[in-house]
PDB file of N, CA and C in Angstrom:
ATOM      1  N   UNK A   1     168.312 104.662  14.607  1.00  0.00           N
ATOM      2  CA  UNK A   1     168.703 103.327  14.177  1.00  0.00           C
ATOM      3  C   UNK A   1     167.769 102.847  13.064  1.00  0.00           C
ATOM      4  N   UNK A   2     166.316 103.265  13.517  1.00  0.00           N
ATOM      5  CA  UNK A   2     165.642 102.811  11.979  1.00  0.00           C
ATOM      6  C   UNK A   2     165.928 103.621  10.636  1.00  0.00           C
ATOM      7  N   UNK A   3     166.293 104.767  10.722  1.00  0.00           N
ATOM      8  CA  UNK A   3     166.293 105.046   9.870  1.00  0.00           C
ATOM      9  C   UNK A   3     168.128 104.880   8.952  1.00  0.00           C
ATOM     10  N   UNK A   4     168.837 104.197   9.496  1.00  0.00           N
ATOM     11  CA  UNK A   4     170.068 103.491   9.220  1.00  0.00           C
ATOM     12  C   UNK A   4     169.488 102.354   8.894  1.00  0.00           C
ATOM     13  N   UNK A   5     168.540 101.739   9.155  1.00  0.00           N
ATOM     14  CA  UNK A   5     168.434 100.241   8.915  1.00  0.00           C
ATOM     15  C   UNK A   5     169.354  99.649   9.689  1.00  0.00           C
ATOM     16  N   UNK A   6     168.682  97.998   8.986  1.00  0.00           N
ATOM     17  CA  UNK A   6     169.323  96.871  10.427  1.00  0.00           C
ATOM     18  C   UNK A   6     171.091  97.038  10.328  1.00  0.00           C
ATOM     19  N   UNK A   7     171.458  96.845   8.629  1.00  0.00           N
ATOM     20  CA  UNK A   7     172.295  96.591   8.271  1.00  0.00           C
ATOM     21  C   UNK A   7     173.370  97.469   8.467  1.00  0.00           C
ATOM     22  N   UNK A   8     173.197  98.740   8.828  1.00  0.00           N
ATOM     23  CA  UNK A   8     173.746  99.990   8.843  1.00  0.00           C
ATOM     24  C   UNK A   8     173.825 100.513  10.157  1.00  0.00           C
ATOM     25  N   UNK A   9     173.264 100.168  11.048  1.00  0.00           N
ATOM     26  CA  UNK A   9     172.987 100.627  12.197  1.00  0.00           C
ATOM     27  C   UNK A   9     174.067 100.469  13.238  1.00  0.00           C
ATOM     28  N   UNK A  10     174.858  99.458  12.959  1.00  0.00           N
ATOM     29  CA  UNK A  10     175.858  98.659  13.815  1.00  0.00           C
ATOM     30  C   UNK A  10     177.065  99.596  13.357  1.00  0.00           C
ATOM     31  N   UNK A  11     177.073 100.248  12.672  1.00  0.00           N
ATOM     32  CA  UNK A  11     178.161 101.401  12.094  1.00  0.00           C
ATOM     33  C   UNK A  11     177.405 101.886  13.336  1.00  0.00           C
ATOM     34  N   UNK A  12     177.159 102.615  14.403  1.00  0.00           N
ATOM     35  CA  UNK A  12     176.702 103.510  14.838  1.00  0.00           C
ATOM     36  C   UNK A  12     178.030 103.149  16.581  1.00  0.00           C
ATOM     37  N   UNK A  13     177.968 101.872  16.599  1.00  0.00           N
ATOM     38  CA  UNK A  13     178.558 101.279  17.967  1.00  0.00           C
ATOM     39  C   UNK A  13     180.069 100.361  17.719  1.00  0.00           C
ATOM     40  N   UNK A  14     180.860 100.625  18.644  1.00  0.00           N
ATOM     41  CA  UNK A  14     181.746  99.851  18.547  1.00  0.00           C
ATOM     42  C   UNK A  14     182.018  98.414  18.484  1.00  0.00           C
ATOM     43  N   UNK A  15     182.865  98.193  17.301  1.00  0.00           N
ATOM     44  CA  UNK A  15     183.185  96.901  16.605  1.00  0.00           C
ATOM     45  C   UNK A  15     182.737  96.014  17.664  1.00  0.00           C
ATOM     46  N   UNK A  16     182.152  94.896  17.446  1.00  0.00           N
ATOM     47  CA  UNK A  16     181.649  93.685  18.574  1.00  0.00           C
ATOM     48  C   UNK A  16     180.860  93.916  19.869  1.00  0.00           C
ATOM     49  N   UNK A  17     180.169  95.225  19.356  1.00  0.00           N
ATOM     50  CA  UNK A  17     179.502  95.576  21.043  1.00  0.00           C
ATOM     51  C   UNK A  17     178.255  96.361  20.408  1.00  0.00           C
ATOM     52  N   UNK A  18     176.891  95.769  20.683  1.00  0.00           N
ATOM     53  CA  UNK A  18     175.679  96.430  20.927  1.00  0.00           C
ATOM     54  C   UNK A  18     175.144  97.433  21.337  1.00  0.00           C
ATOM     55  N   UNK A  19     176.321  97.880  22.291  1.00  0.00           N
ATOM     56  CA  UNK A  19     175.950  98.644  23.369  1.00  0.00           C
ATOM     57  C   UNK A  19     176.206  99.922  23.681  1.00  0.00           C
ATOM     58  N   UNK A  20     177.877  99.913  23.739  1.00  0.00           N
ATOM     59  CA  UNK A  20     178.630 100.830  23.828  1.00  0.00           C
ATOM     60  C   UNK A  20     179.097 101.645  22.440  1.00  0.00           C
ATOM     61  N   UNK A  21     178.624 103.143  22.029  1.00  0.00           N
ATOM     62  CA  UNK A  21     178.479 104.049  20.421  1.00  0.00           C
ATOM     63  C   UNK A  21     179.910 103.791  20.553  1.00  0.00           C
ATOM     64  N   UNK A  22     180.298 104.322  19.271  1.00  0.00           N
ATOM     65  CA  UNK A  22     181.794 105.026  18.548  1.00  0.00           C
ATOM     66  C   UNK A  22     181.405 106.317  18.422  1.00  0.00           C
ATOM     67  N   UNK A  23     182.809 107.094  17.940  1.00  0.00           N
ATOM     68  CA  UNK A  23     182.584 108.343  17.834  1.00  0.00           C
ATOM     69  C   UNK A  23     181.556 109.015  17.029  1.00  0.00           C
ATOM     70  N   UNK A  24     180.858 108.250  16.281  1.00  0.00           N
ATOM     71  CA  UNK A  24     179.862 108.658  14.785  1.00  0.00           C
ATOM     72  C   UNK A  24     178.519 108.263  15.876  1.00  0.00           C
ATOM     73  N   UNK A  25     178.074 107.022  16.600  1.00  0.00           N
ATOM     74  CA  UNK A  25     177.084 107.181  17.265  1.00  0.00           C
ATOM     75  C   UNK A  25     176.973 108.058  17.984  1.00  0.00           C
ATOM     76  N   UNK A  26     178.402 108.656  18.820  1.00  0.00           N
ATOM     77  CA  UNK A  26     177.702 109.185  20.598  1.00  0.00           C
ATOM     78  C   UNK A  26     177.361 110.731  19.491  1.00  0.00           C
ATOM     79  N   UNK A  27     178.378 111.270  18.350  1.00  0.00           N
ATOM     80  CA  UNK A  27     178.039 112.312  17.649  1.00  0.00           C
ATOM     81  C   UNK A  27     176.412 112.668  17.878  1.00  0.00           C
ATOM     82  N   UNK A  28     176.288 111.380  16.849  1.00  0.00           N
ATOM     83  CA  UNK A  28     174.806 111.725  16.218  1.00  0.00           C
ATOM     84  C   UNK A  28     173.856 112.093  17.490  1.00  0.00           C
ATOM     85  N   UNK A  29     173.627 110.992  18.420  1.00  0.00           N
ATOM     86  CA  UNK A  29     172.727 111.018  19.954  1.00  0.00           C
ATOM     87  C   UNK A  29     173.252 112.765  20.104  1.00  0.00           C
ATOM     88  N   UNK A  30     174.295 112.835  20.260  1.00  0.00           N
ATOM     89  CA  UNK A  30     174.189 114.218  21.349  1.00  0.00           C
ATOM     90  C   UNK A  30     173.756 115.530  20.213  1.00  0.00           C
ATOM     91  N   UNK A  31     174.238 115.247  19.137  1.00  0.00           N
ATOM     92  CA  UNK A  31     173.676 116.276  18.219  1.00  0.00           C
ATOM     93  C   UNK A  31     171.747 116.435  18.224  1.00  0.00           C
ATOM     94  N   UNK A  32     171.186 115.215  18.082  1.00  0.00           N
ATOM     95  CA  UNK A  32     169.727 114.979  18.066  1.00  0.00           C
ATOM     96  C   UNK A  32     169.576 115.248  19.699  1.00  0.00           C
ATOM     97  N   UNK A  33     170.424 115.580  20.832  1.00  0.00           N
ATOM     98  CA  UNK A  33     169.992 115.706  21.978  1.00  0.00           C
ATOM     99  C   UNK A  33     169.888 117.707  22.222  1.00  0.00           C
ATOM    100  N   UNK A  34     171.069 118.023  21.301  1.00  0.00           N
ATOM    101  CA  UNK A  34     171.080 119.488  21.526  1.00  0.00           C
ATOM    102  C   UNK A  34     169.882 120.155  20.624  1.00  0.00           C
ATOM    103  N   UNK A  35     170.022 119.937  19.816  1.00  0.00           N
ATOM    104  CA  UNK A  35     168.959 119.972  18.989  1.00  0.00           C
ATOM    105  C   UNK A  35     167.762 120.230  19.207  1.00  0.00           C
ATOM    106  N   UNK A  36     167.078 119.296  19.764  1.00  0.00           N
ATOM    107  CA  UNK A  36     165.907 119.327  20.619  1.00  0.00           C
ATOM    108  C   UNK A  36     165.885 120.060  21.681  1.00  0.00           C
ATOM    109  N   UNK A  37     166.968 120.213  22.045  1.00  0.00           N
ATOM    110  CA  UNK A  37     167.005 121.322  23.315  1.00  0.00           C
ATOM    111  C   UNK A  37     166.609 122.995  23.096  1.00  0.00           C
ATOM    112  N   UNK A  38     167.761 122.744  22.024  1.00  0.00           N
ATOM    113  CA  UNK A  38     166.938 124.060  21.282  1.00  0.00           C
ATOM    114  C   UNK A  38     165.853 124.435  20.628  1.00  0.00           C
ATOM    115  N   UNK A  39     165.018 123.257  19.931  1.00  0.00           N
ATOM    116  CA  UNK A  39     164.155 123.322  19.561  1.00  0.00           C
ATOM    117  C   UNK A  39     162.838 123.969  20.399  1.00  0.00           C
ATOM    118  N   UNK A  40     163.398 122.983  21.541  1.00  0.00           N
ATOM    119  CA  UNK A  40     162.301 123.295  22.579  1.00  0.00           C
ATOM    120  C   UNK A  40     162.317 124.302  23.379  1.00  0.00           C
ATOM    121  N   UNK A  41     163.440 125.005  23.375  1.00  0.00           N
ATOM    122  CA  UNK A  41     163.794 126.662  24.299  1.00  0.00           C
ATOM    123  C   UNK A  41     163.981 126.228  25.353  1.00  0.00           C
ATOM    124  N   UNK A  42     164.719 125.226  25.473  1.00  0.00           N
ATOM    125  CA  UNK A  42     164.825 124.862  27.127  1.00  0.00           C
ATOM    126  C   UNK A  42     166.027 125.635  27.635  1.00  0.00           C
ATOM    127  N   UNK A  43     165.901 126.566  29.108  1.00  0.00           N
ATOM    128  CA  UNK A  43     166.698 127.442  29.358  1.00  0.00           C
ATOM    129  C   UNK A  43     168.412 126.973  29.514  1.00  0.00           C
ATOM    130  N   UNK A  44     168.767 125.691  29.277  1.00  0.00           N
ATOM    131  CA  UNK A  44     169.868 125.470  29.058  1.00  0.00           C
ATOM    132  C   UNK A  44     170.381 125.256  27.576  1.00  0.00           C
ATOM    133  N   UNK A  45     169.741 125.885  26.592  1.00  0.00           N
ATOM    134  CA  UNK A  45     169.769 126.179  25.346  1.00  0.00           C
ATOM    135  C   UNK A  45     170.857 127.064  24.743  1.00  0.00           C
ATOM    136  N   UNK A  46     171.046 128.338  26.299  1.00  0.00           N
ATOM    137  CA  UNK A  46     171.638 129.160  25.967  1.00  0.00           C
ATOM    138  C   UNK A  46     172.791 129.053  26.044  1.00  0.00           C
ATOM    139  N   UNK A  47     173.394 127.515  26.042  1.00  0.00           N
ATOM    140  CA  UNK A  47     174.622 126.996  26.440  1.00  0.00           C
ATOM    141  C   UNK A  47     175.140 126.193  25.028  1.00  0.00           C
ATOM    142  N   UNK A  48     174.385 126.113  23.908  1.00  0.00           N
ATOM    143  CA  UNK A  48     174.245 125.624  22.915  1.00  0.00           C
ATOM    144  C   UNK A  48     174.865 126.655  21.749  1.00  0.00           C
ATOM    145  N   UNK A  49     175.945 126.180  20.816  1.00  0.00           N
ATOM    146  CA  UNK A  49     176.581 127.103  19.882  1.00  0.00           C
ATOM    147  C   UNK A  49     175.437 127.593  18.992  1.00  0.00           C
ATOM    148  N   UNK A  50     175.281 128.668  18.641  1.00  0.00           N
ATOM    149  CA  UNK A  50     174.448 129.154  17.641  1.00  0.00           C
ATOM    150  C   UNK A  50     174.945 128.251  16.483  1.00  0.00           C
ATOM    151  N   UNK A  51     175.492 127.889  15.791  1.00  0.00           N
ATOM    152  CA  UNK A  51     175.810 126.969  15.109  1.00  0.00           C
ATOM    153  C   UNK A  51     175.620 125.931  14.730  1.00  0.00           C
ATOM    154  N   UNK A  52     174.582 125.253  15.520  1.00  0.00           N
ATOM    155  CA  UNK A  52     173.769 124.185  15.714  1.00  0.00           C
ATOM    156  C   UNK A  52     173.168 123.830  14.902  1.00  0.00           C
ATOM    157  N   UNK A  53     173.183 122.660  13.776  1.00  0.00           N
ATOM    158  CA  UNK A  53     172.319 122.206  12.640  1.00  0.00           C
ATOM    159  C   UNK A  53     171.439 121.726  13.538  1.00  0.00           C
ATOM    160  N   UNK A  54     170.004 121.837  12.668  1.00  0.00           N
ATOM    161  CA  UNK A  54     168.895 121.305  13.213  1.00  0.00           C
ATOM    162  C   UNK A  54     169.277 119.684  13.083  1.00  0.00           C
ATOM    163  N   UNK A  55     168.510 119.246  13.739  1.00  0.00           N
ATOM    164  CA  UNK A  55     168.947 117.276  13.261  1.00  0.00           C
ATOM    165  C   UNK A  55     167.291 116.206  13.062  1.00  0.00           C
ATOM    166  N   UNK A  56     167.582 116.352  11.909  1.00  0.00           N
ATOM    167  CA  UNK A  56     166.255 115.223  11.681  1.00  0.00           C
ATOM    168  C   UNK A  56     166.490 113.831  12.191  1.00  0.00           C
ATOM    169  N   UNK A  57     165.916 112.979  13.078  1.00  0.00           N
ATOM    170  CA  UNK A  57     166.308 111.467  13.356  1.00  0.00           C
ATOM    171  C   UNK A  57     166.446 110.939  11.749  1.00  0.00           C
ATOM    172  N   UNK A  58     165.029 110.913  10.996  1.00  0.00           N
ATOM    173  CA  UNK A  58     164.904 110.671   9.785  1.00  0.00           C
ATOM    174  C   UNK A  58     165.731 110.641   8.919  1.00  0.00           C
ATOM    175  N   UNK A  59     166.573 111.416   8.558  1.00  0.00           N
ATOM    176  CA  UNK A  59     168.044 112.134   8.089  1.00  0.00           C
ATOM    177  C   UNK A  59     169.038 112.341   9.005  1.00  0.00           C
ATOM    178  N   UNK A  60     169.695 110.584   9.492  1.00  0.00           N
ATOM    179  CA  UNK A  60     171.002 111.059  10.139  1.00  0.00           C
ATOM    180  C   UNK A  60     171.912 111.101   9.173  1.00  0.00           C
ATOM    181  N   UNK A  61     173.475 111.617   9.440  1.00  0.00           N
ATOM    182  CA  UNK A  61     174.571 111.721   8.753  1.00  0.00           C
ATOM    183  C   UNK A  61     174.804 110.347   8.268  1.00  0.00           C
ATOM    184  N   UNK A  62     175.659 110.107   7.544  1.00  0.00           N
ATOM    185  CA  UNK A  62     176.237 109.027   6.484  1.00  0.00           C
ATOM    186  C   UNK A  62     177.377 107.877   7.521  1.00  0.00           C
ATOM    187  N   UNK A  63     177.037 107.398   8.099  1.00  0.00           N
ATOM    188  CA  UNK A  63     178.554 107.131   8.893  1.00  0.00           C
ATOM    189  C   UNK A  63     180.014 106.762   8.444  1.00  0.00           C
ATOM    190  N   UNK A  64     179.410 106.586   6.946  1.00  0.00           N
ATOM    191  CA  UNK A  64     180.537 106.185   5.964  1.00  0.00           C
ATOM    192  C   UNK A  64     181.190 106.886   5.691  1.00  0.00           C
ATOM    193  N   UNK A  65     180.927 108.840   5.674  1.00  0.00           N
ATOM    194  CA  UNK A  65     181.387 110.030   5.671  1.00  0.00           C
ATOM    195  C   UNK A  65     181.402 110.738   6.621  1.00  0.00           C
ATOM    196  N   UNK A  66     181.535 110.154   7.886  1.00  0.00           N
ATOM    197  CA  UNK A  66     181.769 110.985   8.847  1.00  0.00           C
ATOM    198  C   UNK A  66     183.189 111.074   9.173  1.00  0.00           C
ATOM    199  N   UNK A  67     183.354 112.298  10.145  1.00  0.00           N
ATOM    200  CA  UNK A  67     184.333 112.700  10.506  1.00  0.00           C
ATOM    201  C   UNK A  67     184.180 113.240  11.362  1.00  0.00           C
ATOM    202  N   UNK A  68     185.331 112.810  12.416  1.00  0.00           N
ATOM    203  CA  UNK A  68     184.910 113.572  13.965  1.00  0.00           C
ATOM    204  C   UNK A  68     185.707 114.971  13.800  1.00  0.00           C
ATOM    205  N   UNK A  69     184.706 115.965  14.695  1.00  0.00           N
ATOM    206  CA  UNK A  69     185.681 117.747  14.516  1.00  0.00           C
ATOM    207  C   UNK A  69     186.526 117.983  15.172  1.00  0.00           C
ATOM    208  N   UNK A  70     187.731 118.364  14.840  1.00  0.00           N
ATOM    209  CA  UNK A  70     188.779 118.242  16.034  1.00  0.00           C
ATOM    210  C   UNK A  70     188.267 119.438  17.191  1.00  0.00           C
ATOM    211  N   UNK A  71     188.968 119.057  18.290  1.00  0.00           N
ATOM    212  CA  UNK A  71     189.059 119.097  19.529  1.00  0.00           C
ATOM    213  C   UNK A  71     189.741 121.128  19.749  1.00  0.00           C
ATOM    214  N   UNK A  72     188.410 121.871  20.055  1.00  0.00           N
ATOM    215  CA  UNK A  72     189.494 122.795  19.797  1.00  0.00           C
ATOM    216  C   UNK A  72     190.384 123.437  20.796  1.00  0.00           C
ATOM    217  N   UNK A  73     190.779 122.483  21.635  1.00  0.00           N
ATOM    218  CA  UNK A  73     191.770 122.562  23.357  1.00  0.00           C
ATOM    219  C   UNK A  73     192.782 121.810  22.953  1.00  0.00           C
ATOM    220  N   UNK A  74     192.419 120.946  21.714  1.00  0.00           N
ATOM    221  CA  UNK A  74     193.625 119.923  21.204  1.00  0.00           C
ATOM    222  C   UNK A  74     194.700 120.012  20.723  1.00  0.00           C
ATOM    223  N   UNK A  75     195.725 119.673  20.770  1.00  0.00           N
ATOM    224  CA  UNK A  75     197.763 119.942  20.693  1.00  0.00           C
ATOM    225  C   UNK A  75     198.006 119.303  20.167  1.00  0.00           C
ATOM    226  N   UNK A  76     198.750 119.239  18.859  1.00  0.00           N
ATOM    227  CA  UNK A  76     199.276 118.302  18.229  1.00  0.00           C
ATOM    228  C   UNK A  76     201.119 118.138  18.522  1.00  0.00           C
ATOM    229  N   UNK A  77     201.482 119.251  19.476  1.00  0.00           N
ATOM    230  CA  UNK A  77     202.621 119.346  19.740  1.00  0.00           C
ATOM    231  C   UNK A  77     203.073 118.543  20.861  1.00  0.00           C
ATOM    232  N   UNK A  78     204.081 117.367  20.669  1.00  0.00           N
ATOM    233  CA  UNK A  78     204.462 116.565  21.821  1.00  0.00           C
ATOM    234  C   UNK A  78     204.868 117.183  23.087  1.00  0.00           C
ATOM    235  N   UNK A  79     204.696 116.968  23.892  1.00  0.00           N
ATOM    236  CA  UNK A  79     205.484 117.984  25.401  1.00  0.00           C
ATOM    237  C   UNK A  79     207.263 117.327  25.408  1.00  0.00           C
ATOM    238  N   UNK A  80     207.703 118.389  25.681  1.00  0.00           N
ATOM    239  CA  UNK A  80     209.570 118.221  25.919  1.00  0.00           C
ATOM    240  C   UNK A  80     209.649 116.881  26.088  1.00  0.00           C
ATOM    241  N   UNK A  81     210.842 116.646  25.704  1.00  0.00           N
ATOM    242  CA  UNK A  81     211.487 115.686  26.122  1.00  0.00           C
ATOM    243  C   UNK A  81     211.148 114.096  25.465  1.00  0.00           C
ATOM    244  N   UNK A  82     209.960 114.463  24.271  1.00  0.00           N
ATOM    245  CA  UNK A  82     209.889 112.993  23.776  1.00  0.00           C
ATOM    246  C   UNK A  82     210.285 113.139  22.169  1.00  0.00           C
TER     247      UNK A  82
END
């Protein structure tokens, strides 16, 4: 959050709420959570995609350019009958 600043930071949580992230906050938290996991070799690491950008707090993503990754269990095909 500091490093978003005051003004920027509220991009991080849903419209009118302090509290509760949007998809660009809970992103960022769990990315800076795996991250560190790996960083640190913690034996549930090995559950972590090799793929894993490192994540600086310092240097979070842009929230203005984010984009959530689709879902890859996700269907864009309606089920019968609608």
């Amino acid at each position: 959050y500091e490093a978003l600043g005051k003004e920027r930071s509220v991009l991080a949580f849903a419209p009118g709420d302090g509290t509760h992230h949007n998809n660009y906050g809970a992103y960022e938290l769990a990315r800076m959570i795996a991250s560190d996991i790996k960083r640190q070799k913690l034996p549930i690491a090995k559950f972590i995609g090799k793929d894993l950008k490192s994540f600086d707090p310092k240097k979070p993503d842009s929230p203005e350019s984010f984009k959530l990754p689709p879902s890859p269990v996700a269907q864009s095909v309606k089920p019968l009958g609608n």
